[in-house]
C-alpha atoms as a PDB file:
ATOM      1  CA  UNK A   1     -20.035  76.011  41.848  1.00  0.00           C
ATOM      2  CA  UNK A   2     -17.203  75.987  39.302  1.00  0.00           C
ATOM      3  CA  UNK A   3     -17.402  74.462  35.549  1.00  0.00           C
ATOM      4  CA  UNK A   4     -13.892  72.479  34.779  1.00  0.00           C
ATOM      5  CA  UNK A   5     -12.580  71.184  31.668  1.00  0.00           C
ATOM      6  CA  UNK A   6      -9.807  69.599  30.732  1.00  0.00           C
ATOM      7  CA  UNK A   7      -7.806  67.188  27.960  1.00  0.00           C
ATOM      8  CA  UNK A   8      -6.454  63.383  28.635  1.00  0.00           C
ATOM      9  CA  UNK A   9      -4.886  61.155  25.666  1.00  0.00           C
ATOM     10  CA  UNK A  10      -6.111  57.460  25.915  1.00  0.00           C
ATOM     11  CA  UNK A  11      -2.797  55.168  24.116  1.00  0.00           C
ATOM     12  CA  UNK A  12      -3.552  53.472  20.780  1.00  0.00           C
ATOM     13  CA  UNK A  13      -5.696  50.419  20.642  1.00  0.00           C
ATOM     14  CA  UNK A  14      -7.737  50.986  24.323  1.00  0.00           C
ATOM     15  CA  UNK A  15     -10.883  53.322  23.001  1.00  0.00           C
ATOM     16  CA  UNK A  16     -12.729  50.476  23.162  1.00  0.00           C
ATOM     17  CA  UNK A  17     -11.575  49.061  26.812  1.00  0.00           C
ATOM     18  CA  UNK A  18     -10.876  52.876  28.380  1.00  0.00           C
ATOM     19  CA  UNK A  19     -15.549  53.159  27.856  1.00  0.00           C
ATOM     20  CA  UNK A  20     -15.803  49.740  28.725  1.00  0.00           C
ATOM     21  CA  UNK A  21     -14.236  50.282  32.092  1.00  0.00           C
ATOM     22  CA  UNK A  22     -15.973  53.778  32.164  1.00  0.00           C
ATOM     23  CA  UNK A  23     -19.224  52.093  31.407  1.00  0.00           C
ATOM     24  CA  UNK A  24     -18.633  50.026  34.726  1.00  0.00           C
ATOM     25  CA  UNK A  25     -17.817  52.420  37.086  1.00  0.00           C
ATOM     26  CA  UNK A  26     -17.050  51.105  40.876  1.00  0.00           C
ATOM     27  CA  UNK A  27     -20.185  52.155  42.712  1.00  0.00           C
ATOM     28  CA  UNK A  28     -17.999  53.460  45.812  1.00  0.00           C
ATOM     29  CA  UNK A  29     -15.735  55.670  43.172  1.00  0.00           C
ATOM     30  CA  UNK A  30     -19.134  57.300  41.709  1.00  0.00           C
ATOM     31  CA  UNK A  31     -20.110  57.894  45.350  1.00  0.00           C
ATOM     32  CA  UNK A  32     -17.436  59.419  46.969  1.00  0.00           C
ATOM     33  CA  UNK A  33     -16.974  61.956  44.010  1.00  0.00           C
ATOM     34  CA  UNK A  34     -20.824  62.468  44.192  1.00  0.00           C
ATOM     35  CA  UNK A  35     -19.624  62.907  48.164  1.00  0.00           C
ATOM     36  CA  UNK A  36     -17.192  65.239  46.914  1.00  0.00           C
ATOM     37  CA  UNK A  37     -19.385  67.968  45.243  1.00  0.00           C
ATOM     38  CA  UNK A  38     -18.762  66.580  41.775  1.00  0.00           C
ATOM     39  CA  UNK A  39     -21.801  66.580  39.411  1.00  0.00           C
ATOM     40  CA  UNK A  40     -22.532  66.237  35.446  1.00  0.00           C
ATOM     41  CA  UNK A  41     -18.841  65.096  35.141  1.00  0.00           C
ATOM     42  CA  UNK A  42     -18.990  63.876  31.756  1.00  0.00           C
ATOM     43  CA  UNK A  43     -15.669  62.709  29.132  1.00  0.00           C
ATOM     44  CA  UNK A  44     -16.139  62.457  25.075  1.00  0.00           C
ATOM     45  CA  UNK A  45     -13.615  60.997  23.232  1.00  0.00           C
ATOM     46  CA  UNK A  46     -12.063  62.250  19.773  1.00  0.00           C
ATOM     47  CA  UNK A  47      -9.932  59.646  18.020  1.00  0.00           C
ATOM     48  CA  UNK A  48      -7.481  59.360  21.106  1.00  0.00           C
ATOM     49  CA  UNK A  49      -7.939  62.497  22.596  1.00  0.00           C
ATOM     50  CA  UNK A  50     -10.231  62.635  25.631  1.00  0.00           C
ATOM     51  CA  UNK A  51     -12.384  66.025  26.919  1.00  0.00           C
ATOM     52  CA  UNK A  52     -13.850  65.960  30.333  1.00  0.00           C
ATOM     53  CA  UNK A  53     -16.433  68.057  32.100  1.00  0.00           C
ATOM     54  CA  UNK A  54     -17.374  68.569  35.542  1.00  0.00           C
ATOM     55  CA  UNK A  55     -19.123  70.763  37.479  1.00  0.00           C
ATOM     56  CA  UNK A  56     -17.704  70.784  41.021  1.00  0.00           C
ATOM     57  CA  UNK A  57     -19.027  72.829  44.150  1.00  0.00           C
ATOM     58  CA  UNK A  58     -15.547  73.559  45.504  1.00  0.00           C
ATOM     59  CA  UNK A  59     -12.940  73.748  43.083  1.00  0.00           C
ATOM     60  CA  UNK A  60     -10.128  73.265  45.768  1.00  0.00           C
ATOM     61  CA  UNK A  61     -11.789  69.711  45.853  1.00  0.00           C
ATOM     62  CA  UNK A  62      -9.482  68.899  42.863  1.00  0.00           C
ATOM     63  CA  UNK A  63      -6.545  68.539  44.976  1.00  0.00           C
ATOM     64  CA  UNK A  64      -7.932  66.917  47.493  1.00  0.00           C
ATOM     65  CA  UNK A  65      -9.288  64.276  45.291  1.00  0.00           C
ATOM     66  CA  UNK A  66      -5.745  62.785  44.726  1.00  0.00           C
ATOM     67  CA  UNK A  67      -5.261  62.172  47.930  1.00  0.00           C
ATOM     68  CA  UNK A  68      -8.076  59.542  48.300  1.00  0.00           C
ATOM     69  CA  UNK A  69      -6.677  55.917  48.214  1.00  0.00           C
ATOM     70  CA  UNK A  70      -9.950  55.091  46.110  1.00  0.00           C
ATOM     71  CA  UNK A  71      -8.963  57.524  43.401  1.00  0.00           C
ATOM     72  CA  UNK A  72      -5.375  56.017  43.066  1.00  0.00           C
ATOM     73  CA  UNK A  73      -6.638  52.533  43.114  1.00  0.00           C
ATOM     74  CA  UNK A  74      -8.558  53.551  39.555  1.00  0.00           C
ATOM     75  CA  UNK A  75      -5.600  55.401  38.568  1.00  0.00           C
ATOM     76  CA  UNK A  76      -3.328  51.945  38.704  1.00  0.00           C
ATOM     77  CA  UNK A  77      -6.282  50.348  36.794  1.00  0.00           C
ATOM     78  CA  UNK A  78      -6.859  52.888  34.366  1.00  0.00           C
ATOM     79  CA  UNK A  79      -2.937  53.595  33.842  1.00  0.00           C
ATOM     80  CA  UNK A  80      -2.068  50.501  30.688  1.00  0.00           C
ATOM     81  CA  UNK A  81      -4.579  52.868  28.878  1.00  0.00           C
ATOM     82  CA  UNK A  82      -3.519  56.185  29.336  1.00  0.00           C
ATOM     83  CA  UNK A  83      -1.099  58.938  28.783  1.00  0.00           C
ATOM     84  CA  UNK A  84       0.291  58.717  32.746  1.00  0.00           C
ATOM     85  CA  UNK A  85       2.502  60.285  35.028  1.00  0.00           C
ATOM     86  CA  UNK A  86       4.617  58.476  37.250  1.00  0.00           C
ATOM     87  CA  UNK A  87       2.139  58.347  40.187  1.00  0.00           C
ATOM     88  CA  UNK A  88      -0.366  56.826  37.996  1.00  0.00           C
ATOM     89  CA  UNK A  89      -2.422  59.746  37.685  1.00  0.00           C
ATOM     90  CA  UNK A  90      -3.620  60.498  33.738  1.00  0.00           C
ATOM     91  CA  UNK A  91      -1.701  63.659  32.212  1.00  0.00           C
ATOM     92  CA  UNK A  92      -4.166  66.190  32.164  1.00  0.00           C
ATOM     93  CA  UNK A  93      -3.905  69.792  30.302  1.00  0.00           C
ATOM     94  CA  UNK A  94      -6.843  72.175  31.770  1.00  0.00           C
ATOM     95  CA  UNK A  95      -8.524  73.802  29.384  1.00  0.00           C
ATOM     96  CA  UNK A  96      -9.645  77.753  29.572  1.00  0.00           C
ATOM     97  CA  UNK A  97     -13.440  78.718  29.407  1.00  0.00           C
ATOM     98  CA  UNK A  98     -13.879  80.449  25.892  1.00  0.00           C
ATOM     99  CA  UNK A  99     -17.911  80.658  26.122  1.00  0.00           C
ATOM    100  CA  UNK A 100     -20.531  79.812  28.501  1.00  0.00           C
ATOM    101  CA  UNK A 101     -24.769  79.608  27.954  1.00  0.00           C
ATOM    102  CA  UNK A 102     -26.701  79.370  30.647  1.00  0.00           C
END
């Protein structure tokens, strides 16, 4: 099992809509990345700036995820709110471990 975090940046104006949507979650998107391995995924927001944590069983998952046609379909929705890249996925800078509890 591998802990990730990473960074997104929502656009001005959509920290409302960006939980809204989040709040509402397609039921077949929350089961295929529960299908995936993915667990206590979680995403706070500060001011625009979005940190997300996940806990994934095979990290290599990550780039297969991508790939699934469901995953892009919520990337196209989730794009007029986001910092994107041209494939619609949301920029994302990973973020490095500093400290770790169990």
């Amino acid at each position: 099992m591998a802990r990730v975090g990473f960074k997104m940046q929502l656009k001005p104006g959509n920290e409302v809509e960006y939980k809204r949507r989040h709040d509402e979650i397609w039921p077949d998107l929350a089961e295929l990345l529960h299908e995936k391995g993915l667990r206590n995924y979680s995403i706070w927001r500060d001011g625009l700036t979005l940190f997300a944590y996940l806990e994934i069983d095979d990290p290599a998952t990550m780039e297969i995820l991508p790939q699934q046609a469901l995953v892009q379909k919520w990337w196209t929705y989730m794009e007029p709110l986001m910092e994107c890249n041209p494939d619609n996925s949301p920029v994302v800078t990973p973020l490095e471990e500093a400290f770790y509890l169990a």
